[in-house]
Protein backbone atom coordinates (compact mmCIF):
# COMPACT_ATOMS: atom_id res chain seq x y z
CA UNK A 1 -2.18 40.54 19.61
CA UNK A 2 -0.45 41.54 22.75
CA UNK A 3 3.34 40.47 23.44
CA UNK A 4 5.24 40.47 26.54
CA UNK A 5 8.73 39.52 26.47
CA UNK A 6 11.93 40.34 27.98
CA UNK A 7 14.34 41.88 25.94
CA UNK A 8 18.29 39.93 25.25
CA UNK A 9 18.91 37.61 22.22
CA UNK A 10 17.91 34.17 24.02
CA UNK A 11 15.07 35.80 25.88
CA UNK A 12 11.91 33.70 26.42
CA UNK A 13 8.78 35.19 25.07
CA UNK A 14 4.80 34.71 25.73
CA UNK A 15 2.03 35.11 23.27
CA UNK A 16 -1.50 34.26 24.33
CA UNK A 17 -3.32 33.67 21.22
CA UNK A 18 -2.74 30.44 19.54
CA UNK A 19 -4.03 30.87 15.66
CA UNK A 20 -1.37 34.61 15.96
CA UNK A 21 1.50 32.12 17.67
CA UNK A 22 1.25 28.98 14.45
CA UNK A 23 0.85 31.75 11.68
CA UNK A 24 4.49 33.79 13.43
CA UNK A 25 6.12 30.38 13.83
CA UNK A 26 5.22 27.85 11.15
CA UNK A 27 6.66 29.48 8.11
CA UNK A 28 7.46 27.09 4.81
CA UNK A 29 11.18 28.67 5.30
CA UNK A 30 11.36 27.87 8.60
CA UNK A 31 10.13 24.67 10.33
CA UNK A 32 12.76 22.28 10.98
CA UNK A 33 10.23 20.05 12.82
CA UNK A 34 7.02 20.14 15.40
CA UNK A 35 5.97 17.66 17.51
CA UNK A 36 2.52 17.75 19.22
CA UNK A 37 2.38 16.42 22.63
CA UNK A 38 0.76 15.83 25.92
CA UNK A 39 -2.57 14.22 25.05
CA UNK A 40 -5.91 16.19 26.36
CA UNK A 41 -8.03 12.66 25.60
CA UNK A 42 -8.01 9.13 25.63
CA UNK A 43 -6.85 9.39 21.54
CA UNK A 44 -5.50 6.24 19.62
CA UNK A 45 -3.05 8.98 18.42
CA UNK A 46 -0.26 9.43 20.86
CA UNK A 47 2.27 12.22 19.22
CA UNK A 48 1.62 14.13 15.98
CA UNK A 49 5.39 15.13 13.98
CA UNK A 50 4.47 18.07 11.65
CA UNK A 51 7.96 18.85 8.90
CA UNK A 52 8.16 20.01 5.73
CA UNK A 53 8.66 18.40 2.45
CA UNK A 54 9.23 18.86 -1.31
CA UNK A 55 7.55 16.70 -3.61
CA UNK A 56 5.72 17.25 -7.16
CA UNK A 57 2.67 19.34 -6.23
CA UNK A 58 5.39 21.47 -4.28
CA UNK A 59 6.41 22.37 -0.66
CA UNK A 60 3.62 20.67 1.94
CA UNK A 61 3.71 20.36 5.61
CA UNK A 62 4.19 16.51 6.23
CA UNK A 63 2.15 15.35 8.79
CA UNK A 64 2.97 11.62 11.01
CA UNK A 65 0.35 10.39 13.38
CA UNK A 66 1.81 7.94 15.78
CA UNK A 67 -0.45 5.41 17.07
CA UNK A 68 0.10 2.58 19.07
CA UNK A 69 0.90 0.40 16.18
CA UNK A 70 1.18 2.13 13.38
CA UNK A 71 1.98 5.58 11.64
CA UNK A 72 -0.63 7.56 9.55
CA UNK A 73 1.03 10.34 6.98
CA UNK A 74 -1.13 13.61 5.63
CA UNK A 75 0.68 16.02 3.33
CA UNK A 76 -0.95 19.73 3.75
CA UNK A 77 -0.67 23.06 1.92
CA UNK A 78 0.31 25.95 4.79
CA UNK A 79 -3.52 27.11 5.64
CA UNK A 80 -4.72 23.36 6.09
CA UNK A 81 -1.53 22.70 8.25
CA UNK A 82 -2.13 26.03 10.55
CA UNK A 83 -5.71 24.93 10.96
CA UNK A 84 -4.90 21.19 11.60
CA UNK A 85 -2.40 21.98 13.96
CA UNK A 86 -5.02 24.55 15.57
CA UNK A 87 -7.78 21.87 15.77
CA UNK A 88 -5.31 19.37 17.32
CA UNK A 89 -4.04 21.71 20.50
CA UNK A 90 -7.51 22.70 20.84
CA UNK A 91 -8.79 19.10 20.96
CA UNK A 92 -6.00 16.56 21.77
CA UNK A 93 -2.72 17.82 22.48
CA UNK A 94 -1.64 20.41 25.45
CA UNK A 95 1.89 21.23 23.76
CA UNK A 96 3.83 22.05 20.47
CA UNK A 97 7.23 21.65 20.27
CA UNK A 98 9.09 23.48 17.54
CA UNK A 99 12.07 23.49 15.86
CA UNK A 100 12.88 26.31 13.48
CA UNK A 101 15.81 27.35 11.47
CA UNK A 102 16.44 30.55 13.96
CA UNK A 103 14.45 29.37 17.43
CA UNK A 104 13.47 26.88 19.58
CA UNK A 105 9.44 27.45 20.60
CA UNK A 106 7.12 25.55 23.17
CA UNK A 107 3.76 26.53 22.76
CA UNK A 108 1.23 25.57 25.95
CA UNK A 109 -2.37 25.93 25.02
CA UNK A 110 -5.82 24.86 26.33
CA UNK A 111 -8.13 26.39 24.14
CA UNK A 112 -7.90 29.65 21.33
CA UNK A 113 -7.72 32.00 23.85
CA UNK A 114 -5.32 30.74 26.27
CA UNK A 115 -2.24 29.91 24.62
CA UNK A 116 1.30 30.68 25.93
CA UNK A 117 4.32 30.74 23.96
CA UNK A 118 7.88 30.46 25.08
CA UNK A 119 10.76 31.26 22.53
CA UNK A 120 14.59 30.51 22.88
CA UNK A 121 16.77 32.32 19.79
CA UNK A 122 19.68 30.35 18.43
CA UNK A 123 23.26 31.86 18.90
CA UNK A 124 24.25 33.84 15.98
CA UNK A 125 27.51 32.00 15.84
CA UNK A 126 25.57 28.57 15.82
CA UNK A 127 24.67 29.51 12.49
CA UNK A 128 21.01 28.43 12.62
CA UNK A 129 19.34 24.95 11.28
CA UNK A 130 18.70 23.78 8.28
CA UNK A 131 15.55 23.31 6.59
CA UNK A 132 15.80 19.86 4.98
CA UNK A 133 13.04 19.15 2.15
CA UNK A 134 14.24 16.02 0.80
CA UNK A 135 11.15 13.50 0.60
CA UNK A 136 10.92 10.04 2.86
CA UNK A 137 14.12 10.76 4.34
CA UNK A 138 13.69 7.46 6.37
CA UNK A 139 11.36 5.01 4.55
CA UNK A 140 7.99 5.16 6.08
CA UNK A 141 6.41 1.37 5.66
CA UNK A 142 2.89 0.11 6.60
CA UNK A 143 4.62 -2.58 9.01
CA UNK A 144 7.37 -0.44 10.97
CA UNK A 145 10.44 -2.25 12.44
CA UNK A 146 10.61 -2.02 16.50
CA UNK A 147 6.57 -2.78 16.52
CA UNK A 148 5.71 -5.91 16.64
CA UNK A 149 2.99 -7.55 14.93
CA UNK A 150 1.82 -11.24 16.07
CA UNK A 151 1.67 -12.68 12.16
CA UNK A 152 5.46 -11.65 11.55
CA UNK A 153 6.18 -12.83 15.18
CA UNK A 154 4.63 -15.99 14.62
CA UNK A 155 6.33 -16.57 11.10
CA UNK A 156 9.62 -15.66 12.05
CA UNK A 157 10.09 -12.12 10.52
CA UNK A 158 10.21 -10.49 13.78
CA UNK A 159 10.95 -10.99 16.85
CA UNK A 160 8.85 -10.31 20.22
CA UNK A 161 10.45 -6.87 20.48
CA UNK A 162 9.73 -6.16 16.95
CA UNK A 163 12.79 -6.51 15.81
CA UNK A 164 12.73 -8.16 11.73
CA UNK A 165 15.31 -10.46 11.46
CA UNK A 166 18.18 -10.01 9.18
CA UNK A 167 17.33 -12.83 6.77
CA UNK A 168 14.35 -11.86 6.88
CA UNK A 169 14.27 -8.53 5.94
CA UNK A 170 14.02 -9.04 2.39
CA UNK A 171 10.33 -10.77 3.07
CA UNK A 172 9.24 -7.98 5.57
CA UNK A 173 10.00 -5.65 2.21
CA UNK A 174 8.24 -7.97 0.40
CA UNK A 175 5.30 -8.02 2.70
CA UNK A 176 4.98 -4.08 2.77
CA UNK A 177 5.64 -3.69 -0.92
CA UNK A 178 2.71 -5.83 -1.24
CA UNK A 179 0.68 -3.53 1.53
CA UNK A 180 1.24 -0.75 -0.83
CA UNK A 181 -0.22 -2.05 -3.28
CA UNK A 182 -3.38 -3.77 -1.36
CA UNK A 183 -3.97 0.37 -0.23
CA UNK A 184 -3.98 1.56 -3.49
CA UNK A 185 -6.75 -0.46 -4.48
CA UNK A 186 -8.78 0.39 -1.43
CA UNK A 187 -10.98 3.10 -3.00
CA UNK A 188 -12.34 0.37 -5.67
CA UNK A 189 -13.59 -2.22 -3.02
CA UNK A 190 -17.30 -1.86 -1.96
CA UNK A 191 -18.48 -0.42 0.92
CA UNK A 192 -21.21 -2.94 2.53
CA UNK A 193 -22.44 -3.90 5.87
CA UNK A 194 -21.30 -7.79 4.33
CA UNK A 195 -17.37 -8.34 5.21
CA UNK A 196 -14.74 -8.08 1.70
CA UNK A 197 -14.32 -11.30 0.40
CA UNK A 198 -11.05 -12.16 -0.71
CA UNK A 199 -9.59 -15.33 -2.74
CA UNK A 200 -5.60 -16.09 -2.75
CA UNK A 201 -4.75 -19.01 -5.11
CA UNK A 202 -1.25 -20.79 -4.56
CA UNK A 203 -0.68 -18.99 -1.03
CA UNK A 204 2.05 -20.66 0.19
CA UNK A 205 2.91 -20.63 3.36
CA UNK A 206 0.80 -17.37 3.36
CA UNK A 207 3.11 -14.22 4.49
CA UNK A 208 0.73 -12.38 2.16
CA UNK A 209 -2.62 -13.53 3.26
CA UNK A 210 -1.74 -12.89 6.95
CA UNK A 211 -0.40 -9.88 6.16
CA UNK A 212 -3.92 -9.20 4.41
CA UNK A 213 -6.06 -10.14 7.03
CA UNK A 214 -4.55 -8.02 9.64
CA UNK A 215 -3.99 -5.08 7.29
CA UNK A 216 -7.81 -5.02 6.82
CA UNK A 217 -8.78 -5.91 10.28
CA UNK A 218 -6.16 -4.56 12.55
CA UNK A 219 -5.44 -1.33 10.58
CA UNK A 220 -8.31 -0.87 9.07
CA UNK A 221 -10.98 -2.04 11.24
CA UNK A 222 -12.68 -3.89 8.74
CA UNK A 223 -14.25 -7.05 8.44
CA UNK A 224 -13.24 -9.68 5.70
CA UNK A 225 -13.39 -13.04 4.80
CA UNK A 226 -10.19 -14.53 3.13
CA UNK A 227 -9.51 -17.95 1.50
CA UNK A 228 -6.21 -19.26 1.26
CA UNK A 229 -5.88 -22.61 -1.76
CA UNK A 230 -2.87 -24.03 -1.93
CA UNK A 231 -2.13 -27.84 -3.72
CA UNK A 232 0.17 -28.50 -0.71
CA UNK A 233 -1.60 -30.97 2.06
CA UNK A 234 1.15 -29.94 4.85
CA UNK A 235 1.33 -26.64 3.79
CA UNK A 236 -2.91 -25.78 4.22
CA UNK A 237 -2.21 -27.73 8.06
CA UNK A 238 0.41 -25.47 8.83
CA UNK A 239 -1.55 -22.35 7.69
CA UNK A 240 -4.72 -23.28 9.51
CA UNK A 241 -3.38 -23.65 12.88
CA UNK A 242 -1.60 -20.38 12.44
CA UNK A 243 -4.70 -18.49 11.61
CA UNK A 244 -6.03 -20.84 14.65
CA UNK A 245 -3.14 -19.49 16.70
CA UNK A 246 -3.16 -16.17 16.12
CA UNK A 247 -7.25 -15.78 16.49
CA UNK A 248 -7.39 -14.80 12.92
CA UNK A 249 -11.52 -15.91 12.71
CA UNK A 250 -12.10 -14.93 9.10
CA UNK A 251 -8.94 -16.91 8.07
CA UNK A 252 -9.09 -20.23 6.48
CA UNK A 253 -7.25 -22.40 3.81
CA UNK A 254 -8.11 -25.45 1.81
CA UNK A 255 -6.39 -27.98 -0.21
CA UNK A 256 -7.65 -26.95 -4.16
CA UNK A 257 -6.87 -26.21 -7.48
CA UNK A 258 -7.57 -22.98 -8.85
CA UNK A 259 -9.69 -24.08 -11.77
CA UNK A 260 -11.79 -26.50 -9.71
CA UNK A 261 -12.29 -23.70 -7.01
CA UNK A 262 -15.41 -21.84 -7.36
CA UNK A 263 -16.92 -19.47 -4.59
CA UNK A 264 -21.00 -18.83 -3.77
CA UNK A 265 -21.63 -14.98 -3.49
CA UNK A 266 -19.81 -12.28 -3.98
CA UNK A 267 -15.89 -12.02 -4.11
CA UNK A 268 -14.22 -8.56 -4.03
CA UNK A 269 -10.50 -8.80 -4.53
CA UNK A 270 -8.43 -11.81 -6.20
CA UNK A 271 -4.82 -12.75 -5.62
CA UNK A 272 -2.23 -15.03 -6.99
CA UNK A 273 1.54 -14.87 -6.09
CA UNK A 274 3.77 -16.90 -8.21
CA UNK A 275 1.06 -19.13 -9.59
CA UNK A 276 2.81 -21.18 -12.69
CA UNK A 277 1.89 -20.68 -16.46
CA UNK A 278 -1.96 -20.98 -16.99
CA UNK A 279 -2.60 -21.25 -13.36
CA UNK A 280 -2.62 -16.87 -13.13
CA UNK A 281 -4.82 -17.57 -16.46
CA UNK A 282 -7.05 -19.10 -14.39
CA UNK A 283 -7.30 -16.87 -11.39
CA UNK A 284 -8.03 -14.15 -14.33
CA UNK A 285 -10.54 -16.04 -15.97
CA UNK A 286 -12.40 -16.74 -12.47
CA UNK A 287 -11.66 -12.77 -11.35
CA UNK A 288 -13.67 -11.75 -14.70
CA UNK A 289 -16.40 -14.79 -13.54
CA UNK A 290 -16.68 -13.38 -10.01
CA UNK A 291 -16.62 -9.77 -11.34
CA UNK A 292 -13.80 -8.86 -8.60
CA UNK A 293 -13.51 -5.71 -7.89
CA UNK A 294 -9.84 -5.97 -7.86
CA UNK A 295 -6.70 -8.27 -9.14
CA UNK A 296 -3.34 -8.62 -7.95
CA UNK A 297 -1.42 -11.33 -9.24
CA UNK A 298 2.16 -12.15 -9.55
CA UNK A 299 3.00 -14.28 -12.39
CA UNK A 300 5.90 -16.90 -12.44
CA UNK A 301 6.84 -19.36 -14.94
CA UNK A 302 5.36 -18.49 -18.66
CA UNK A 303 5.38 -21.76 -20.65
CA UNK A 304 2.72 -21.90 -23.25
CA UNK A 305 3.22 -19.37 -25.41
CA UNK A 306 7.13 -19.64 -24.87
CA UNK A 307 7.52 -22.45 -28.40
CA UNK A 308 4.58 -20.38 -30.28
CA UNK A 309 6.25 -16.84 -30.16
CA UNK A 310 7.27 -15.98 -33.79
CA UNK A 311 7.97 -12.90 -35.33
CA UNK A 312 10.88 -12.62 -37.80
CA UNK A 313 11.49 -8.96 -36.96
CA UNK A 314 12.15 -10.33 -33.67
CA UNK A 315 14.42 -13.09 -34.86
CA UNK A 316 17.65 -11.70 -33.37
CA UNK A 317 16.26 -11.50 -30.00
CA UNK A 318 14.49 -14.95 -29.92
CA UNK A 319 16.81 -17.25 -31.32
CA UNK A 320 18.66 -17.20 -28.44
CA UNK A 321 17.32 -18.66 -25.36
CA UNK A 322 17.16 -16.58 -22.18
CA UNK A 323 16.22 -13.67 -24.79
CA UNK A 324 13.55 -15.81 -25.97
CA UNK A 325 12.51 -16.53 -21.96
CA UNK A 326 12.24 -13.24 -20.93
CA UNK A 327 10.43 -12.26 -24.26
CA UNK A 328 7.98 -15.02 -23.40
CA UNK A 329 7.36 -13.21 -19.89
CA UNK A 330 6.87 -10.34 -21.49
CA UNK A 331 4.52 -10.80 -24.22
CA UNK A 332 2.55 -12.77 -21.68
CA UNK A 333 1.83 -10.58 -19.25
CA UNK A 334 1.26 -7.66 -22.37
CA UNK A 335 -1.58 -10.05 -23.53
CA UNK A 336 -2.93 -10.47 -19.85
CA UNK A 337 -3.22 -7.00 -19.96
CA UNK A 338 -4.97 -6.64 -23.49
CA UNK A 339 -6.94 -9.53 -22.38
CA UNK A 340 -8.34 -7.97 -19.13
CA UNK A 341 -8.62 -4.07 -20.88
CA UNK A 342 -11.03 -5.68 -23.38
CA UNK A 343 -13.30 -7.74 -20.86
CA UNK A 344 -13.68 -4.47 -18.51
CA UNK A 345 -10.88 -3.96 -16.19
CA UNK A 346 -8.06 -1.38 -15.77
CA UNK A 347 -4.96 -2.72 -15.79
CA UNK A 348 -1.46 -1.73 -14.45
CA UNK A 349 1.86 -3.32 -14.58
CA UNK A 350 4.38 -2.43 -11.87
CA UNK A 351 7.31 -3.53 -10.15
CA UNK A 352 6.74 -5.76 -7.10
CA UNK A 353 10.02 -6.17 -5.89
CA UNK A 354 13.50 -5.17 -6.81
CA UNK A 355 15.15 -7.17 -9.76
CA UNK A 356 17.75 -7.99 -7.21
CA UNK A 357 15.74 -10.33 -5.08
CA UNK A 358 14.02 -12.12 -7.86
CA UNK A 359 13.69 -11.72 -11.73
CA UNK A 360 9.77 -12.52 -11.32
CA UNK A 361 9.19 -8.93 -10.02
CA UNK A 362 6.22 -7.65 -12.02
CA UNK A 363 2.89 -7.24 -10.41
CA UNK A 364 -0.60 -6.94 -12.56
CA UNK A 365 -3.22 -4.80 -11.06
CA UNK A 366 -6.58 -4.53 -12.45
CA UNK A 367 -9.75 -2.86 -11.03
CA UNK A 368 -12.90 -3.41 -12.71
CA UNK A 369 -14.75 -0.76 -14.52
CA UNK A 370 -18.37 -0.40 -13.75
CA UNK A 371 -20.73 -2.81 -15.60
CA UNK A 372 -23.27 -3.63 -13.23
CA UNK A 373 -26.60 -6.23 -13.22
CA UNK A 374 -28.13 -7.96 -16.18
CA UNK A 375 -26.12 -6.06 -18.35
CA UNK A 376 -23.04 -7.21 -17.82
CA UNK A 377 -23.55 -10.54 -19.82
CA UNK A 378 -24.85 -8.72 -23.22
CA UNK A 379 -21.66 -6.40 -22.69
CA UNK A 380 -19.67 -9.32 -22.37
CA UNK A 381 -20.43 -10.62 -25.16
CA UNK A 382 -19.59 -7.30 -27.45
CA UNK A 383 -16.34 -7.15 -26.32
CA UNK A 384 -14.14 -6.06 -28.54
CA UNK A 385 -11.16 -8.19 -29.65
CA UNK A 386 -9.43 -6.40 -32.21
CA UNK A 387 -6.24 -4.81 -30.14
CA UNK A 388 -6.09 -8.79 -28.50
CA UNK A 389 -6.54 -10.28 -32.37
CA UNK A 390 -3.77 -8.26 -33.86
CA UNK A 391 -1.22 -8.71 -30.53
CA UNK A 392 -1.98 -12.78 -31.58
CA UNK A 393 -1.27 -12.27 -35.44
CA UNK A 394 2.04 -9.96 -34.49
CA UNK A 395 3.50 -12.23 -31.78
CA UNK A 396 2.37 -15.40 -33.71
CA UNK A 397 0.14 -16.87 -30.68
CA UNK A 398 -2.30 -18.48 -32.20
CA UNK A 399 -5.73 -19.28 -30.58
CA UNK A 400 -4.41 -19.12 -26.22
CA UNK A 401 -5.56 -20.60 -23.06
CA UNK A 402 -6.87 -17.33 -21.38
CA UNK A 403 -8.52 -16.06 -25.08
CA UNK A 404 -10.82 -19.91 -24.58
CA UNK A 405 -11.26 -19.59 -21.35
CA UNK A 406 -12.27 -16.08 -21.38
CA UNK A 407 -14.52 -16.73 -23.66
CA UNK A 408 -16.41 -19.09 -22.23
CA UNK A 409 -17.20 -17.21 -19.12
C-alpha cells in the first residue's frame, strides 16, 4: 500500500486503499467511535455508529443503524466489523468518521480502490481519549424518546415532537419492557404467507396491544391480526376508534370473557396483562387449546389457592398474612409453570417491571415445543403429571382450576 503524507505531528495523511485504511485504524484498543455517513442510495438507514463494547462473549464492535424511526444494534467480532464496515462504504455510505484514542480520521471512499484517508494526531499534551467499554452506556429501547410514534401520541405518552411525558414515563418503560420481551419470542412464531394471529384477554385500555400491532407492522413489516377482549363496554368503544383513528386495519376489540371467547383457525401468540385469579388460568388453558406458539401473561390477584396452601414446614411464613399473600403468588405461578412444562411448553419466569412500580412484576413466557398434527391429542393425553402431583401433595392444593381445566382440553 502506498502512503503519501506530509511529515509534522498533526499532519494530514492519504491512503488510497480502503480494506489497508479500516485494518490501520479500527483497532479493539483504539476506536473511540465511527460514524458512517453521506448516503450513496436511497437506504432506510441514514447513519451507521460503529464503538466498542465489553460484554460476556468479550470485546465486540457495537454496531447502531439509525433509521428514520428506529435504531437497529449488531455486535461483531473485529474481521466481521472490518468487512461490514467495508461492504457499507462500498455500497451506502461515502464517508467514515473516526474517533480514536490517538487521531482523528475521515476516510472518503467510492469503491475498494479509491479510498482517501485524511488523519489529524492528537496533541501529546491532550493526553489522548479514552476507550470506554462499559455496555448500554445510554439505554437503547425499541421506542426511542425524541421519535414520535402515532399510538403513544394518541394515548398521551408522547407528545407530537416525541417527547414522553414525565408521568408517563413509567408506562413508556412499561411498554418497551414489554417489546423486549414480544422480540424474544420472535424466532418461535411461524413463518406463513397467512398474517400472526394474536389474542390479548383483559387489554385495558390497550398500551400493549397498540404497542403490538405497530411493533409487528411498523417495525417489522409484518402482517397480523390482533384481538383485543376486555369486560369493559366503554373501554372496547374507546379502543376501537383509536385503532379506527390511527388506521390500525388489523386492530379490533370486543366486549368478552375469556372463557366464553373461542377463535376459528389458527392463533399464534396469547397475552394476558393483569388478568385476576383463574382468569390467566383460562388464557392458559385456551393457549394449550389453540396450540399458541407463544404465551405472555402477567398475572395479578392469586385467590384460589391462597385458603388451601398448607404445609407445616412452612407454618412460620404463612401464618402471617402478607407472608401468606405473597406465598400464594408464588406457588401459583410455580404451578403455572409445572402445569404448562408437562402439557408441552417451555416456560420462563422473569421480571416485567421493577418492584418499584408495582409488586405484580413477574411475567410467564412459554413457547411451545413441537408436537405437531394428529399426534398431538394421543400425546396429550400421556402427559405426565407426577412433578404437578407431588407440587399439589407438598403445597397442600388439592385437585385446582387449571389441573380440570387442563384436562379437559
Amino acid at each position: 500500500m502506498k502512503l503519501l503524507h506530509r511529515s509534522g505531528k498533526t499532519g494530514w495523511h492519504k491512503v488510497n486503499k480502503l480494506r489497508a485504511a479500516l485494518e490501520e485504524w479500527i483497532r479493539e484498543e483504539a476506536l473511540v467511535k465511527g460514524t458512517l455517513s453521506g448516503k450513496k442510495t436511497s437506504s432506510e438507514v441514514v447513519k451507521v455508529i460503529v464503538k466498542l463494547v465489553k460484554i460476556k462473549a468479550g470485546i465486540k464492535f457495537q454496531f447502531e443503524y439509525h433509521e428514520k424511526n428506529k435504531v437497529v444494534h449488531k455486535n461483531l467480532d473485529r474481521p466481521e466489523a472490518l468487512e461490514e464496515i467495508e461492504l457499507l462504504m462500498q455500497t451506502r455510505f461515502k464517508q467514515l468518521d473516526l474517533k480514536t484514542a490517538r487521531a482523528d480520521v475521515k476516510l472518503f471512499s467510492n469503491s475498494a480502490d479509491n479510498c482517501r484517508v485524511l488523519v489529524k494526531k492528537l496533541d501529546d499534551r491532550e493526553g489522548g481519549r479514552v476507550v470506554d467499554l462499559s455496555h448500554n452506556r445510554q439505554k437503547n429501547y425499541i421506542l426511542e424518546e425524541g421519535i414520535p410514534v402515532g399510538y403513544l401520541v394518541h394515548l398521551g405518552v408522547q407528545t407530537p415532537e416525541g417527547k414522553v411525558v414525565k408521568s408517563r414515563y413509567d408506562k413508556f418503560r412499561q411498554i418497551n419492557r414489554f417489546l423486549e420481551y414480544v422480540e424474544d419470542i420472535l424466532k418461535v412464531l411461524p413463518k406463513s404467507d397467512r398474517p400472526l394471529r394474536i389474542v390479548d384477554f383483559g387489554c385495558g385500555k390497550a398500551y400493549l396491544t397498540f404497542a403490538m400491532y405497530d411493533f409487528f407492522t411498523r417495525r417489522l413489516g409484518l402482517e397480523v391480526s390482533i384481538i383485543g377482549l376486555d369486560l369493559k363496554a366503554d373501554v372496547v368503544a374507546f379502543c376501537n376508534k383509536t385503532a379506527q383513528a390511527l388506521g390500525y386495519e388489523g386492530l379490533r376489540f370486543e366486549v368478552g370473557d375469556i372463557r366464553d371467547h373461542d377463535e376459528q383457525g389458527a392463533v399464534d401468540l396469547v397475552v394476558t396483562l393483569h388478568a385476576c385469579d383463574t382468569a390467566t388460568d383460562e388464557a392458559i388453558v385456551k393457549s394449550i387449546g389453540w396450540k399458541a406458539a407463544a404465551l405472555l401473561s402477567v398475572p395479578c390477584c392469586q385467590h384460589e389457592l391462597h385458603d388451601r396452601l398448607h404445609n407445616e414446614s412452612l407454618d412460620p411464613i404463612l401464618r402471617h398474612g402478607i407472608l401468606r399473600e405473597r406465598m400464594t403468588g408464588i406457588v401459583t405461578d410455580a404451578y403455572r409453570a409445572i402445569v404448562m412444562e408437562t402439557l408441552g411448553y417451555d416456560v420462563q419466569i422473569l421480571e416485567f417491571i421493577d418492584m418499584t412500580h408495582t409488586p405484580k412484576n413477574l411475567l410467564l413466557r412459554a413457547t411451545r415445543r413441537g408436537h405437531e398434527g394428529d399426534e398431538d391429542r394421543e400425546w396429550l393425553s400421556m402427559a405426565d403429571w407426577r412433578e404437578a402431583d407431588a407440587f399439589e401433595r407438598t403445597f397442600g392444593l388439592g385437585k385446582t382450576y387449571l389441573r380440570t381445566r387442563c384436562e379437559s382440553v
